[in-house]
Protein backbone atom coordinates (compact mmCIF):
# COMPACT_ATOMS: atom_id res chain seq x y z
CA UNK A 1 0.00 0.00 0.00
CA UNK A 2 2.00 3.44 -1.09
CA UNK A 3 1.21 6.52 0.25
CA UNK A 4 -1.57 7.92 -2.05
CA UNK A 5 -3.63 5.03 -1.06
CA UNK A 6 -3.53 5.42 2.78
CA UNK A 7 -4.24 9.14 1.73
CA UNK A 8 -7.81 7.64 0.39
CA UNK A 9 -8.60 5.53 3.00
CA UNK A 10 -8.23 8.68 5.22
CA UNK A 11 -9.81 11.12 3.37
CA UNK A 12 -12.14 9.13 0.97
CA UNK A 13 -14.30 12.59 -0.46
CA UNK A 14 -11.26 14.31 -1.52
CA UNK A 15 -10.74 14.83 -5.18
CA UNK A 16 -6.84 15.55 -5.85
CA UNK A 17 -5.67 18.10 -8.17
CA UNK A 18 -4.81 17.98 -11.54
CA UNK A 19 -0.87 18.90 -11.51
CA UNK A 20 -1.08 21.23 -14.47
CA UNK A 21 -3.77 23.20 -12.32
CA UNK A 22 -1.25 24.43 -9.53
CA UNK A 23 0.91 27.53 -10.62
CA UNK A 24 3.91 28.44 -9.09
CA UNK A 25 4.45 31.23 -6.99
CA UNK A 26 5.67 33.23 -9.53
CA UNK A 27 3.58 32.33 -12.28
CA UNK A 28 1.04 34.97 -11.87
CA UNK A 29 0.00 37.36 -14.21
CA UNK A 30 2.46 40.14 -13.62
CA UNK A 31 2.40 43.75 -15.13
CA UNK A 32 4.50 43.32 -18.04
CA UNK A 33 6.80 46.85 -18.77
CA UNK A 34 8.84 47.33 -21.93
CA UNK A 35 11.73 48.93 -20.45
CA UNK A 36 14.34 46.05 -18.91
CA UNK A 37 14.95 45.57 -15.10
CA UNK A 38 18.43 46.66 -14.38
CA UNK A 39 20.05 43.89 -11.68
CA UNK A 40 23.24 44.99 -10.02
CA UNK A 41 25.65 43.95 -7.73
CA UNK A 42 27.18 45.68 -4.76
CA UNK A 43 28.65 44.87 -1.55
CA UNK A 44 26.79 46.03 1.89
CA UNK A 45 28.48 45.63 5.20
CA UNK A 46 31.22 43.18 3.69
CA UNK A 47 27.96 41.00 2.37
CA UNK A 48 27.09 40.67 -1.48
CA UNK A 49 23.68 41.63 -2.42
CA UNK A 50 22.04 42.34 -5.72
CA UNK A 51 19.70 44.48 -6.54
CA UNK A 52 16.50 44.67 -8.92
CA UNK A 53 15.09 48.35 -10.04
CA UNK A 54 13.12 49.78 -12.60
CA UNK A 55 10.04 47.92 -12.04
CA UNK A 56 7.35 50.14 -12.43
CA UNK A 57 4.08 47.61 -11.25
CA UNK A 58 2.18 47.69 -8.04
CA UNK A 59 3.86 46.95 -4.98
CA UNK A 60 1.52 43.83 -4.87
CA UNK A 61 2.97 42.45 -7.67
CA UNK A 62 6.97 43.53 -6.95
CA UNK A 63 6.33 41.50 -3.76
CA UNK A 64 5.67 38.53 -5.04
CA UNK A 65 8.17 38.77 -7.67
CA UNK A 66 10.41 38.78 -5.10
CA UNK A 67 8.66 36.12 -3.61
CA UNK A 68 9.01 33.99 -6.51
CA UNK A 69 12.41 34.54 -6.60
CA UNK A 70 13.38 34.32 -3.48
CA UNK A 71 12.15 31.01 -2.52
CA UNK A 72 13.10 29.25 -6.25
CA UNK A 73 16.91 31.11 -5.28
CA UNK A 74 16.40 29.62 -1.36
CA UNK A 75 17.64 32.86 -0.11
CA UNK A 76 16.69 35.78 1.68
CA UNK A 77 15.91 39.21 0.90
CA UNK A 78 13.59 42.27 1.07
CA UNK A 79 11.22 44.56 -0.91
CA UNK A 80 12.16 48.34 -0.05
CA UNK A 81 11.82 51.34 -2.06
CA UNK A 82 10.21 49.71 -4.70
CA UNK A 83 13.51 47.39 -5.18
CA UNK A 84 13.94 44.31 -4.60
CA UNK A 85 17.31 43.73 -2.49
CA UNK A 86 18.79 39.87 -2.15
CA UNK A 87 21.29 38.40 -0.60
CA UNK A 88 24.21 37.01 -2.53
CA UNK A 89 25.72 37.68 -5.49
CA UNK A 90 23.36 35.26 -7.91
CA UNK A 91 22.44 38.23 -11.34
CA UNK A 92 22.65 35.67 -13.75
CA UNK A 93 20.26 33.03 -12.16
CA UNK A 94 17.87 36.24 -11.40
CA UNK A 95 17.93 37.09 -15.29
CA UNK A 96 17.33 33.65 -16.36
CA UNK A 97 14.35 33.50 -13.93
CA UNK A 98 13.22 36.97 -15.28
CA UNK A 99 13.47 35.98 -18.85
CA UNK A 100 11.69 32.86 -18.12
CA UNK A 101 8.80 35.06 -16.79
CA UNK A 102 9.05 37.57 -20.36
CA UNK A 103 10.90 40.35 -18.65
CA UNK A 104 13.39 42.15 -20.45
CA UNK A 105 16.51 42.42 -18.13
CA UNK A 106 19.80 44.57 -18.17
CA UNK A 107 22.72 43.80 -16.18
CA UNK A 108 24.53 46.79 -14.68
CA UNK A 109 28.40 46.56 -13.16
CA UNK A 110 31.23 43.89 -14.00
């Protein structure tokens, strides 16, 4: 008996989900802007961080951009200013992410 089965027998009126009904936390509709999100890297306190401005939505949807990003990067970071701040030096997996979503991107610095 494997695990979905004991799940029946405990629950026997539950219908499961079909698995191309759950989005991911990023997958949202998001306002989409022409001009690119500029990601750069700097150095705070002796810590690397990098940094995401020029996004020119609602703070709803910058937050969970971040969101999104933060927990597919498993790092931390914050929404302030209307930028998005995380920790670690990581631009190119944040522009691959971006792209993936249809954002245009510019990297700014080394």
């Amino acid at each position: 008996m494997d695990f979905k089965d004991q799940l029946k027998n405990l629950f026997p009126d539950h219908i499961p989900a079909e698995p191309d009904s759950i989005k991911e936390a990023g997958s949202r509709d998001l306002w989409m802007q022409d001009e690119p999100i500029i990601c750069k890297y700097e150095k705070r306190k002796g810590k690397s961080i990098t940094i995401l401005e020029g996004y020119k939505g609602s703070d709803k949807d910058l937050k969970s951009l971040s969101k999104a990003l933060k927990s597919k990067l498993h790092v931390g970071g914050t929404v302030k200013n209307s930028t998005v701040i995380i920790q670690g030096d990581l631009r190119d997996k944040i522009m691959e992410i971006l792209q993936g979503y249809g954002f245009n991107t510019k990297r700014v610095g080394g």
